[in-house]
C-alpha atoms as a PDB file:
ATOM      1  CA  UNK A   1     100.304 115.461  95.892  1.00  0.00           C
ATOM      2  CA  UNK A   2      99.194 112.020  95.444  1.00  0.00           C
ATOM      3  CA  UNK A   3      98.429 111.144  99.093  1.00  0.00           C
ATOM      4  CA  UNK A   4      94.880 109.698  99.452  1.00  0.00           C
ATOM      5  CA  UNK A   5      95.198 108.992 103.099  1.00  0.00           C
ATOM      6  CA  UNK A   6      92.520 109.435 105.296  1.00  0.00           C
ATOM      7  CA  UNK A   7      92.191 110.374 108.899  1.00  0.00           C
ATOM      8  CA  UNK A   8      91.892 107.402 111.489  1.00  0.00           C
ATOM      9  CA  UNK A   9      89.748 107.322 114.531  1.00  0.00           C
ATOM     10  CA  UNK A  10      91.259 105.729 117.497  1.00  0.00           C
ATOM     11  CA  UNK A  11      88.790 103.878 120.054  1.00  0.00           C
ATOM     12  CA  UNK A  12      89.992 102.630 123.563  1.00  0.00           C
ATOM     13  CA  UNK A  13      90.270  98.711 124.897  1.00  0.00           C
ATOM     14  CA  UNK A  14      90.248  98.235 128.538  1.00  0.00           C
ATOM     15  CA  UNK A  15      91.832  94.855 129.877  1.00  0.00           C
ATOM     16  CA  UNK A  16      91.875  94.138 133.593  1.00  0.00           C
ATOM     17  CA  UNK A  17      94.240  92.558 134.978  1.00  0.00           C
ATOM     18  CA  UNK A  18      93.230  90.366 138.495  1.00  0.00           C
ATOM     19  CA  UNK A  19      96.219  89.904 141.361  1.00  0.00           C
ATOM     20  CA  UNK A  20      95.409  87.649 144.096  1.00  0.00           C
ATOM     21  CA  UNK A  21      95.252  88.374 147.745  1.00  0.00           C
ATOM     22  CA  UNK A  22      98.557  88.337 149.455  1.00  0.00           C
ATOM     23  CA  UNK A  23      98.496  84.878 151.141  1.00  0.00           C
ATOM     24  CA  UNK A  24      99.874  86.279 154.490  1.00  0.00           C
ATOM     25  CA  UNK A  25      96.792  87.773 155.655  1.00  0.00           C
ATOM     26  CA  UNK A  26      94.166  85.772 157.290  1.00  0.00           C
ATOM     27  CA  UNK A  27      90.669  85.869 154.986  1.00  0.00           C
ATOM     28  CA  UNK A  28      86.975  85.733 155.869  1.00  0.00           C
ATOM     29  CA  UNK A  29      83.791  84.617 154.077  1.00  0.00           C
ATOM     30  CA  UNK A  30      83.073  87.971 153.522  1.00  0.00           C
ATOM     31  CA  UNK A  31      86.776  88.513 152.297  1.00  0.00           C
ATOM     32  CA  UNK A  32      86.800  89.567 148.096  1.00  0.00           C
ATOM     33  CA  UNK A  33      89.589  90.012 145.761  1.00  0.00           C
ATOM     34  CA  UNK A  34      90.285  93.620 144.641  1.00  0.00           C
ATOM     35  CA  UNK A  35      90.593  94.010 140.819  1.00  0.00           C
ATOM     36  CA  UNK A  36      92.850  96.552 139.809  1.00  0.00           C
ATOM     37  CA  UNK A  37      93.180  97.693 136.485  1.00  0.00           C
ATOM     38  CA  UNK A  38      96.150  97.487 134.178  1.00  0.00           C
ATOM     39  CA  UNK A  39      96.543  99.939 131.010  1.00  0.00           C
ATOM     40  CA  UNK A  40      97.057  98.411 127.924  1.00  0.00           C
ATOM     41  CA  UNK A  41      97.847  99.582 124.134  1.00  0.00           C
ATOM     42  CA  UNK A  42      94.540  99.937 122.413  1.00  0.00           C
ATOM     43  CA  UNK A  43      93.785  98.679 119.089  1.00  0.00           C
ATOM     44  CA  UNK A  44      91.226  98.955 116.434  1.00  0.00           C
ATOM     45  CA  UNK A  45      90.853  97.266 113.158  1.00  0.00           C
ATOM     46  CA  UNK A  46      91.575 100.103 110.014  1.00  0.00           C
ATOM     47  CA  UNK A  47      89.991  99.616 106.242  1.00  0.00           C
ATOM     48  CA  UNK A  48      92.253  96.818 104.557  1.00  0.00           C
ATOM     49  CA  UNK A  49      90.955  98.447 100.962  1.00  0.00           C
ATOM     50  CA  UNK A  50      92.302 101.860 102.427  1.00  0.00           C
ATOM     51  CA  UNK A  51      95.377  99.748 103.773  1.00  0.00           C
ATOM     52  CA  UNK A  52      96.051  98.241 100.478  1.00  0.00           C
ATOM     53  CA  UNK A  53      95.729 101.977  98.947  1.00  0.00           C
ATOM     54  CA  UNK A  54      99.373 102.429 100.650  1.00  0.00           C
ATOM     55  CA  UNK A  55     100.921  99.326 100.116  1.00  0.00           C
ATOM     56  CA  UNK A  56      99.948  99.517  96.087  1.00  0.00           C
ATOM     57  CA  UNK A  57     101.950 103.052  96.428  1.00  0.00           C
ATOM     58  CA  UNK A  58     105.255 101.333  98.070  1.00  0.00           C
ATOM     59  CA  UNK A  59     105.012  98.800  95.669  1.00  0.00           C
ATOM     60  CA  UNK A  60     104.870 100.992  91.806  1.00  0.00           C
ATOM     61  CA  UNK A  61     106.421 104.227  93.729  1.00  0.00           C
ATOM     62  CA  UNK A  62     103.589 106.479  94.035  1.00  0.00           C
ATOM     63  CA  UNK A  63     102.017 105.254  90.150  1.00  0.00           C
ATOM     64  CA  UNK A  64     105.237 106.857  88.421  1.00  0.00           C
ATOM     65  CA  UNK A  65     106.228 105.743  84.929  1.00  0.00           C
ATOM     66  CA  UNK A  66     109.949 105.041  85.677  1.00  0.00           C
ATOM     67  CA  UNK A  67     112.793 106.726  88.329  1.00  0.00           C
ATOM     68  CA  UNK A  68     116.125 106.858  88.320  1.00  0.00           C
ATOM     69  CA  UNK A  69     117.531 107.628  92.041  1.00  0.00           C
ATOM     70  CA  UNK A  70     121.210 108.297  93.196  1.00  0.00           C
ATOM     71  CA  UNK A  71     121.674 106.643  96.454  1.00  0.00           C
ATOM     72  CA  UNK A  72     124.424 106.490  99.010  1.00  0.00           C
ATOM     73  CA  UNK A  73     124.485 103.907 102.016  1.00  0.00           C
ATOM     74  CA  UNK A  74     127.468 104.194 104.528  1.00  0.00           C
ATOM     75  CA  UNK A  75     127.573 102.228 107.288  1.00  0.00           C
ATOM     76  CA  UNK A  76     130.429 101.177 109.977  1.00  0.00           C
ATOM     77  CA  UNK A  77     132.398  97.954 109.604  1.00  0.00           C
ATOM     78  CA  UNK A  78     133.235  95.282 112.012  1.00  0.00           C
ATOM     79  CA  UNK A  79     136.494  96.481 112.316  1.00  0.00           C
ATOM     80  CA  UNK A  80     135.308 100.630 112.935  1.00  0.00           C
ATOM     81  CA  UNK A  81     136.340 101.520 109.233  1.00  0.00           C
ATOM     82  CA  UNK A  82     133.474 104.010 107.955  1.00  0.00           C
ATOM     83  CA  UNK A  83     131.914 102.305 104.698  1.00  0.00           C
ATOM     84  CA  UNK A  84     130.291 104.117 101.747  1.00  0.00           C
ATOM     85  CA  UNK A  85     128.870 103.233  98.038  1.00  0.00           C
ATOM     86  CA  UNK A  86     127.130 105.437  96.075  1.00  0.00           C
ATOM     87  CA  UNK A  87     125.086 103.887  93.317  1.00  0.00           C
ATOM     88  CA  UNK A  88     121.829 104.192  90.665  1.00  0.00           C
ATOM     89  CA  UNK A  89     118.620 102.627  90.374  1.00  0.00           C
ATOM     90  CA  UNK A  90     116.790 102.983  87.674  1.00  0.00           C
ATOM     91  CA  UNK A  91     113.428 101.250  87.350  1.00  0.00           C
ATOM     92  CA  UNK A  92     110.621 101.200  84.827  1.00  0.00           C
ATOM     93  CA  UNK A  93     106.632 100.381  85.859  1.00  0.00           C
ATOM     94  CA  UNK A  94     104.526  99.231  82.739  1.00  0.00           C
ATOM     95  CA  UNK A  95     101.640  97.295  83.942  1.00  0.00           C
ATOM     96  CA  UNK A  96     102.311  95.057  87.073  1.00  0.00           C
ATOM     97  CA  UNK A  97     105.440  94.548  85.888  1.00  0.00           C
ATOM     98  CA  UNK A  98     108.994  96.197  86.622  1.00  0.00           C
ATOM     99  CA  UNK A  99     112.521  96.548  85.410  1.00  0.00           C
ATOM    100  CA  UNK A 100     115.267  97.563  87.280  1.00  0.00           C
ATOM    101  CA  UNK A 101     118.531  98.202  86.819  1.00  0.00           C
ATOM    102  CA  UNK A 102     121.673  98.995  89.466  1.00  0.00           C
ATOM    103  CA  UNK A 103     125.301 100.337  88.919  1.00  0.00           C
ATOM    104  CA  UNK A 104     127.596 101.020  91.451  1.00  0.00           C
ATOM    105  CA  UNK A 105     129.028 104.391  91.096  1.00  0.00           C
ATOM    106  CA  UNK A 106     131.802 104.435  93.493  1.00  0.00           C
ATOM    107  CA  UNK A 107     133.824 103.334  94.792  1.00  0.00           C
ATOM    108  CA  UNK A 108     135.340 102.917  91.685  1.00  0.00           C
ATOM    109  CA  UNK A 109     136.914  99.488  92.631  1.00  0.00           C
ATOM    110  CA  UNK A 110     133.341  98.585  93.036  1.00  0.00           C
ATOM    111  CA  UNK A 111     132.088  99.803  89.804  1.00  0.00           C
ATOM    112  CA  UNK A 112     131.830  96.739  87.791  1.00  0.00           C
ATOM    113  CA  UNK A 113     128.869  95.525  90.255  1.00  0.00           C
ATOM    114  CA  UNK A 114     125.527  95.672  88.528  1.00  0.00           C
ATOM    115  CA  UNK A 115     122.358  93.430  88.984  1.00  0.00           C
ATOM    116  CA  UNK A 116     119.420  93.402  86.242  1.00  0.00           C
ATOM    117  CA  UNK A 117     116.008  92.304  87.647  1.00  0.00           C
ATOM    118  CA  UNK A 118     112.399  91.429  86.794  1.00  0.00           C
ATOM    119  CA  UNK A 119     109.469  91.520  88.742  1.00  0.00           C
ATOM    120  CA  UNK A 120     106.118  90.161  87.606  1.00  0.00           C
ATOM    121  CA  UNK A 121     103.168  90.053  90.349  1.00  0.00           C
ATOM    122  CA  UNK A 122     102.546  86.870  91.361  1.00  0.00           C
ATOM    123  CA  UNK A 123     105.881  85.219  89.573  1.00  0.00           C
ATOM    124  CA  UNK A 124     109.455  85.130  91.389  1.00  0.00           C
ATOM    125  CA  UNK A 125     111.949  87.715  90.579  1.00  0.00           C
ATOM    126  CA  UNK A 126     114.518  87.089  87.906  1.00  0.00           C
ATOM    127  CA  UNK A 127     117.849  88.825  88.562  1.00  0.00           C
ATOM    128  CA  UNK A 128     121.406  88.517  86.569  1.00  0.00           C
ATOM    129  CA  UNK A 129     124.664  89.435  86.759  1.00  0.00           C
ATOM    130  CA  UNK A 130     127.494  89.603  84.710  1.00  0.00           C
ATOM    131  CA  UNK A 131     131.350  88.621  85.785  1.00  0.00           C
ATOM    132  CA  UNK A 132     133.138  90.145  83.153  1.00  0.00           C
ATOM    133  CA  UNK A 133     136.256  88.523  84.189  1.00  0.00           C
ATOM    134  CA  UNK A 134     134.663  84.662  83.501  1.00  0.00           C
ATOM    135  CA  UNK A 135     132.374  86.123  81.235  1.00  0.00           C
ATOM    136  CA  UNK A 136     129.508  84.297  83.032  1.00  0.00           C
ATOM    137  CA  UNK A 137     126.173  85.396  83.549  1.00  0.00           C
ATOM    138  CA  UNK A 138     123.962  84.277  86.668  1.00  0.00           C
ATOM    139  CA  UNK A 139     120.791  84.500  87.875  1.00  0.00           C
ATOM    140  CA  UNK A 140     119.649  85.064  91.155  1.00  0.00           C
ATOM    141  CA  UNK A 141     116.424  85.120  93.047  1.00  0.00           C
ATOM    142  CA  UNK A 142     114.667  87.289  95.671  1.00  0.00           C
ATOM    143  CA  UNK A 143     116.405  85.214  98.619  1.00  0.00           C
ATOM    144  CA  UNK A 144     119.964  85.482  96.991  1.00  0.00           C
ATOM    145  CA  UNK A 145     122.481  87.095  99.610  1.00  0.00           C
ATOM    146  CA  UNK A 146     123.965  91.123  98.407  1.00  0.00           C
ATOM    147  CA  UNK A 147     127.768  91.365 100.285  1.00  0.00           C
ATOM    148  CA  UNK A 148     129.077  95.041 100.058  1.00  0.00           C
ATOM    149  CA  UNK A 149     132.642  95.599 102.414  1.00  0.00           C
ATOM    150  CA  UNK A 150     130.642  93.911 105.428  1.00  0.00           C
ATOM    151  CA  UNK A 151     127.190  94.531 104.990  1.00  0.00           C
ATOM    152  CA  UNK A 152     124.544  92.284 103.791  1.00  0.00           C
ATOM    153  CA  UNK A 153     121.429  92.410 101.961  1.00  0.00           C
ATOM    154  CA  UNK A 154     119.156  90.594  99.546  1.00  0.00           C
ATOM    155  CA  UNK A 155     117.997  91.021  95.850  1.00  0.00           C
ATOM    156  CA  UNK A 156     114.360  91.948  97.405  1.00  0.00           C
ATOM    157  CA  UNK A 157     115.614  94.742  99.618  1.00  0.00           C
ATOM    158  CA  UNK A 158     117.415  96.240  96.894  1.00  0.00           C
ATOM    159  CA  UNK A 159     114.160  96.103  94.597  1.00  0.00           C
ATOM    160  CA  UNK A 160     112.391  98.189  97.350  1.00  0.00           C
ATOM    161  CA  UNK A 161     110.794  95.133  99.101  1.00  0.00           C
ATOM    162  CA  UNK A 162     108.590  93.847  96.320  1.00  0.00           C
ATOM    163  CA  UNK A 163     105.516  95.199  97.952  1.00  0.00           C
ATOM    164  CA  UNK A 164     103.403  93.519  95.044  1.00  0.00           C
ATOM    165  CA  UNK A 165     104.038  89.890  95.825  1.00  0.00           C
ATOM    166  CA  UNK A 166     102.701  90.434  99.766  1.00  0.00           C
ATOM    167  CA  UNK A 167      99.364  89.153 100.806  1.00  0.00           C
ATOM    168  CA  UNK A 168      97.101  91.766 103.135  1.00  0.00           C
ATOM    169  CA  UNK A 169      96.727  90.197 106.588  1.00  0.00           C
ATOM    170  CA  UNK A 170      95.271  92.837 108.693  1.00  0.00           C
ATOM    171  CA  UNK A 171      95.415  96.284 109.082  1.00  0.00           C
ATOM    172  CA  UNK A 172      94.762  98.560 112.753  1.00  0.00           C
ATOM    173  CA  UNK A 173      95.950 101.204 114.600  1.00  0.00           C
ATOM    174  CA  UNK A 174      97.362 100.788 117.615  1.00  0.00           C
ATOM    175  CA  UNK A 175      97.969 103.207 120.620  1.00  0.00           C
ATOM    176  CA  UNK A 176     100.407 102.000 123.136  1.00  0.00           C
ATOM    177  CA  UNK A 177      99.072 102.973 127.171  1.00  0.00           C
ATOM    178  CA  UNK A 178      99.738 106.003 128.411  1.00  0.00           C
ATOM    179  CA  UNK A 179     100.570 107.507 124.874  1.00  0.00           C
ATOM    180  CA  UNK A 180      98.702 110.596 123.098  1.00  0.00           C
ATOM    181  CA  UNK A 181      98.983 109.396 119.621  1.00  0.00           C
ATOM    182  CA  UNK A 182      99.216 106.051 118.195  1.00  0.00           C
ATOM    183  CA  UNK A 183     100.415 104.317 115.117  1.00  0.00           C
ATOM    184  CA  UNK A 184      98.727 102.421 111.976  1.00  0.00           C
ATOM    185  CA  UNK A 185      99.946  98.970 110.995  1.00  0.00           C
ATOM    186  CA  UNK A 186      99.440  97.026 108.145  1.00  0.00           C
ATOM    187  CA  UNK A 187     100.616  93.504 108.224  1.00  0.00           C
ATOM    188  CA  UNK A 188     101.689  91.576 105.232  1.00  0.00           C
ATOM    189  CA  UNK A 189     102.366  88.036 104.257  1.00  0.00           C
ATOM    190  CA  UNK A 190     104.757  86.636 101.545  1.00  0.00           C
ATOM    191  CA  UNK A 191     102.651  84.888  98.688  1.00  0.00           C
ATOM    192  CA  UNK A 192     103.966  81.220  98.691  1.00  0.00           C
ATOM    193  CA  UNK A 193     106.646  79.774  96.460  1.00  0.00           C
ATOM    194  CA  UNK A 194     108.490  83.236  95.182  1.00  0.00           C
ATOM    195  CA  UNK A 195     111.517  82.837  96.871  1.00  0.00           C
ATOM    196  CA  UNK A 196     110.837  86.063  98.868  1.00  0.00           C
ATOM    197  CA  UNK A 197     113.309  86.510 101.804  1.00  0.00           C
ATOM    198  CA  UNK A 198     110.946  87.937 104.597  1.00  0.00           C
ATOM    199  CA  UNK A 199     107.547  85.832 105.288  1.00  0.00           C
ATOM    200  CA  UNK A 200     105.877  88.750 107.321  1.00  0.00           C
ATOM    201  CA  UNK A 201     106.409  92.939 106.660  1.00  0.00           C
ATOM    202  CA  UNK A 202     104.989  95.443 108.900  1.00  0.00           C
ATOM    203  CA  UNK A 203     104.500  98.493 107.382  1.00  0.00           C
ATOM    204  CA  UNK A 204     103.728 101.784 110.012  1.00  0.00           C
ATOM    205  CA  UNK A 205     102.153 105.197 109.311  1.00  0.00           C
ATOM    206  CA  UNK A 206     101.292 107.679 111.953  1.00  0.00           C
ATOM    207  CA  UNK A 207      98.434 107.673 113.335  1.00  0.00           C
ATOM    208  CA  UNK A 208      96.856 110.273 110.661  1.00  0.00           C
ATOM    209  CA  UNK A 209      98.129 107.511 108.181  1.00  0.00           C
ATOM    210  CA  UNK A 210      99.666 110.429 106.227  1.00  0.00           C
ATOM    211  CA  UNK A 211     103.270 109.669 106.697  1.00  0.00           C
ATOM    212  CA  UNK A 212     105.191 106.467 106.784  1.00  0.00           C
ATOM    213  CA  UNK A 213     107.373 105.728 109.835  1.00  0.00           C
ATOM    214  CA  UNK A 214     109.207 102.245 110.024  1.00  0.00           C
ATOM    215  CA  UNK A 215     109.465  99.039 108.446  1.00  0.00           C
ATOM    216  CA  UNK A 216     109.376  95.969 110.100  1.00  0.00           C
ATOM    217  CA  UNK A 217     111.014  92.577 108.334  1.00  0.00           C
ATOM    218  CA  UNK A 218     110.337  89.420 109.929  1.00  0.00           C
ATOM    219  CA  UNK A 219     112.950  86.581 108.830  1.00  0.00           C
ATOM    220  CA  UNK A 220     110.024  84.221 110.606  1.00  0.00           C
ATOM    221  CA  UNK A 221     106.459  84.721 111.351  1.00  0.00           C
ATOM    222  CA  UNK A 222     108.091  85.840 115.368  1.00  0.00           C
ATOM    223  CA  UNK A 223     111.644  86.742 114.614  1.00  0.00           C
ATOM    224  CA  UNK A 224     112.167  90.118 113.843  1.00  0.00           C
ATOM    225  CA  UNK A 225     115.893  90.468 111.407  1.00  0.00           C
ATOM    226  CA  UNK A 226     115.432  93.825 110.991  1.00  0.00           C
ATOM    227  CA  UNK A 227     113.947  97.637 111.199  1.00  0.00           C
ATOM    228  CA  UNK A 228     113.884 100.445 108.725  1.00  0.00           C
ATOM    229  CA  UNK A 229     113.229 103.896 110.078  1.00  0.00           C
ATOM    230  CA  UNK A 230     111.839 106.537 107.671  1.00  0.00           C
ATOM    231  CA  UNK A 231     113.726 109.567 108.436  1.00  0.00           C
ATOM    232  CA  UNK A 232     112.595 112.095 105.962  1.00  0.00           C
ATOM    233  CA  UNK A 233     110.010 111.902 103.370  1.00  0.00           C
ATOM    234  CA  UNK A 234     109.518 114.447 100.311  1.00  0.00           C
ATOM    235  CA  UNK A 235     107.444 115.069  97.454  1.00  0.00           C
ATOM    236  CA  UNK A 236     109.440 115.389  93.675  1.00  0.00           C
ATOM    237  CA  UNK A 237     107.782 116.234  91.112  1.00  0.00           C
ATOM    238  CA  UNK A 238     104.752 115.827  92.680  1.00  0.00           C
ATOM    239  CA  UNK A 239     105.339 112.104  94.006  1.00  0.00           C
ATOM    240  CA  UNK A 240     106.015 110.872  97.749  1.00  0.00           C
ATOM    241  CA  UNK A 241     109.637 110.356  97.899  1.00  0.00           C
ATOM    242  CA  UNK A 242     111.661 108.507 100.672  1.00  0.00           C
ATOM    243  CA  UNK A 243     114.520 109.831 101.241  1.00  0.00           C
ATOM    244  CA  UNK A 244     116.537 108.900 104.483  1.00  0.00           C
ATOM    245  CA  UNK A 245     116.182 105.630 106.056  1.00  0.00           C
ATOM    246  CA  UNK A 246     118.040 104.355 108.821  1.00  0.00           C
ATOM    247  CA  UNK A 247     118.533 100.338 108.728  1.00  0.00           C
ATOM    248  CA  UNK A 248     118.933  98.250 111.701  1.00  0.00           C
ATOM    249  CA  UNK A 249     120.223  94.438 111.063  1.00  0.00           C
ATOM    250  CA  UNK A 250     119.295  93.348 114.624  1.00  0.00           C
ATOM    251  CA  UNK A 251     121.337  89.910 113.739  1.00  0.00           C
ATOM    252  CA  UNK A 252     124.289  91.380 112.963  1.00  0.00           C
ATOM    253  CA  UNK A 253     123.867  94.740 115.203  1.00  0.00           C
ATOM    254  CA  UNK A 254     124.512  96.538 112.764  1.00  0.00           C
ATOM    255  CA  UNK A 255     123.067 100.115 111.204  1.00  0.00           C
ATOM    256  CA  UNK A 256     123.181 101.500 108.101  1.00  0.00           C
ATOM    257  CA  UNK A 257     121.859 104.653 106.397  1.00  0.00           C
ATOM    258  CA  UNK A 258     120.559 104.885 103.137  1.00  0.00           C
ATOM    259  CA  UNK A 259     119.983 108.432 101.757  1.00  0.00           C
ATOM    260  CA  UNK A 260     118.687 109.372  97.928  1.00  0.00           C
ATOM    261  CA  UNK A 261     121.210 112.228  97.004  1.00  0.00           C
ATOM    262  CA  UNK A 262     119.508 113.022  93.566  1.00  0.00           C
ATOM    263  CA  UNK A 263     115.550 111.722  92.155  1.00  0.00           C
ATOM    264  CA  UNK A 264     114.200 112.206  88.605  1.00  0.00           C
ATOM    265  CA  UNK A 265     111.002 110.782  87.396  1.00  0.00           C
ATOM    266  CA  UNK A 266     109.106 109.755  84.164  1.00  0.00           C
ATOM    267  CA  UNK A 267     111.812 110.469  81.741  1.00  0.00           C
ATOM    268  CA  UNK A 268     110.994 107.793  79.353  1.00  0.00           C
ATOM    269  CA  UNK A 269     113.407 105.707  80.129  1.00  0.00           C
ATOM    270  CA  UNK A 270     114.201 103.308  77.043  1.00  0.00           C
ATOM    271  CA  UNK A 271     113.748  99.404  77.278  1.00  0.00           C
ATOM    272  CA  UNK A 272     116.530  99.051  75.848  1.00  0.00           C
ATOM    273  CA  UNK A 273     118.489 100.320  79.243  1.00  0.00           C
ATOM    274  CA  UNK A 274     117.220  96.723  81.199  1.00  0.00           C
ATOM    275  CA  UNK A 275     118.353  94.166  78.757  1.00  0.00           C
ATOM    276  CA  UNK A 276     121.048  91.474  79.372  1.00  0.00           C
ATOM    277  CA  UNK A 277     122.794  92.911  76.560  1.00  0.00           C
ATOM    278  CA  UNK A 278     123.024  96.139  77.922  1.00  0.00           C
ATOM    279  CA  UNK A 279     124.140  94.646  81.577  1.00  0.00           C
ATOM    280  CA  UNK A 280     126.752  92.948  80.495  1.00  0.00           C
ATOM    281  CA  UNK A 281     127.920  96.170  78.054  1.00  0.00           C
ATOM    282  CA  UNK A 282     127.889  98.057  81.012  1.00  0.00           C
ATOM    283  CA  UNK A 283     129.742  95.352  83.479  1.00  0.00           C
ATOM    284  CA  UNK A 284     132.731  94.634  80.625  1.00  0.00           C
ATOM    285  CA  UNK A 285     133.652  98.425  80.027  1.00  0.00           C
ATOM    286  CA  UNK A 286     133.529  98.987  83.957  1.00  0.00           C
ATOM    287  CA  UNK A 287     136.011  96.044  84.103  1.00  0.00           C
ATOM    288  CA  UNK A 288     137.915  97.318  81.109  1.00  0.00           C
ATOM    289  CA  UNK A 289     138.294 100.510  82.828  1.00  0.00           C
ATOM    290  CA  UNK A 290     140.020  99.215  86.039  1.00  0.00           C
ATOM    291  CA  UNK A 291     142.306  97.519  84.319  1.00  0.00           C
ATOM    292  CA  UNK A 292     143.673 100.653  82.367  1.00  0.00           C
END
């Protein structure tokens, strides 16, 4: 397995809280205020290289060459109607670069949806896609809205966050009072000018830093727009593997689930696959098909 976590020692920080003397009784000279003491969460700072160990493995998907992942996400409408698309990623790591590519599987009406994308460290994302019908191709950024049948998302959250083009802030554990175990944190901070759609990500491990829990985006440096919960984790063909989440777009109140239903790695994947050429191949004989 290709976990390199280590095991993190928790230390305790007392803060005291003060109350005043109740103003009804009567007080003398010798009179003193009582200090009584409040429990808080305590919190030590964690090794930011060790920190940026995990974030490097969200961002390149635990050093594989390329993936190609079957996913499903159903979620509720506003109206109560249960919602559902199945669809494939398949993405290709060379360098500190990647290429992804995504086709909706089904429904079929859907099938003619498909976004090509770039990422580059330290450059913005460069997504297209392809409306057969006007024969017009677009590009989009990170920020760029996804719509699916009442749910929204972004071009980043569909590339898996872009974990490469976040600055470190701080790493620590904390352990909220009265608990037994605690929780590692690693805060991170969109690099300026890449159109990303979340300024701060909190990423959180258990305390033994071996598993990751939940996902924090922050649509402001205060405002939190939404939480991913890591429901199962497992290791394919040797790599770390999400494979359950549950979303939860606090803004809209709404939750999704996203589950991978099938996961192959490093199978060479050809670069001919993420090409325009091949997007818009792909889009026009999806098309083609729903008109038949």
């Amino acid at each position: 397995m290709k976990n390199n976590f280590i095991l993190l020692l928790l230390c305790a920080l007392g803060v005291f809280f003060f109350s005043a003397c109740d103003s009804a009784t009567p007080t003398t000279p010798n009179a003193t205020s009582s200090a009584t003491p409040v429990a808080t969460a305590a919190t030590t700072a964690f090794p930011k290289d060790e920190a940026a160990k995990r974030i490097n493995q969200l961002a390149t998907q635990d050093g594989c060459k390329d993936s190609t992942a079957d996913l499903r996400l159903s979620f509720t409408d506003a109206e109560g109607k249960a919602q559902q698309m199945d669809f494939r990623l398949q993405r290709k790591y060379e360098g500190n670069k990647v290429s992804t590519l995504m086709t909706v599987l089904a429904p079929a009406e859907e099938s003619e949806k498909a976004l090509l994308a770039f990422e580059e460290t330290g450059k913005p994302t460069d997504a297209i896609s392809y409306l057969a019908g006007l024969k017009k191709v677009t590009h989009l950024k990170s920020d760029n809205p996804l719509n699916f049948r009442g749910s929204k998302s972004t071009v980043q959250e569909m590339l898996g966050m872009e974990f490469g083009n976040y600055e470190l802030v701080n790493a620590t554990v904390v352990t909220p009072a009265g608990a037994t175990e605690g929780e590692m944190q690693i805060e991170l901070k969109a690099k300026s000018d890449l159109s990303l759609s979340y300024p701060k990500v909190v990423v959180a491990y258990n305390a033994s830093g071996t598993k990751i829990q939940r996902i924090d985006l922050y649509g402001s440096t205060t405002e939190k727009a939404k939480t991913i919960q890591i429901r199962e984790v497992k290791t394919i063909q040797n790599y770390q593997t999400i494979t359950a989440m549950e979303i939860e777009d606090h803004g809209r109140n709404q939750k999704l689930k996203l589950e991978t239903r099938n996961m192959k790695y490093d199978t060479n994947l050809p670069a001919s696959l993420f090409t325009e050429a091949n997007l818009i191949k792909n889009v026009t004989a999806a098309s083609q098909k729903q008109i038949q």
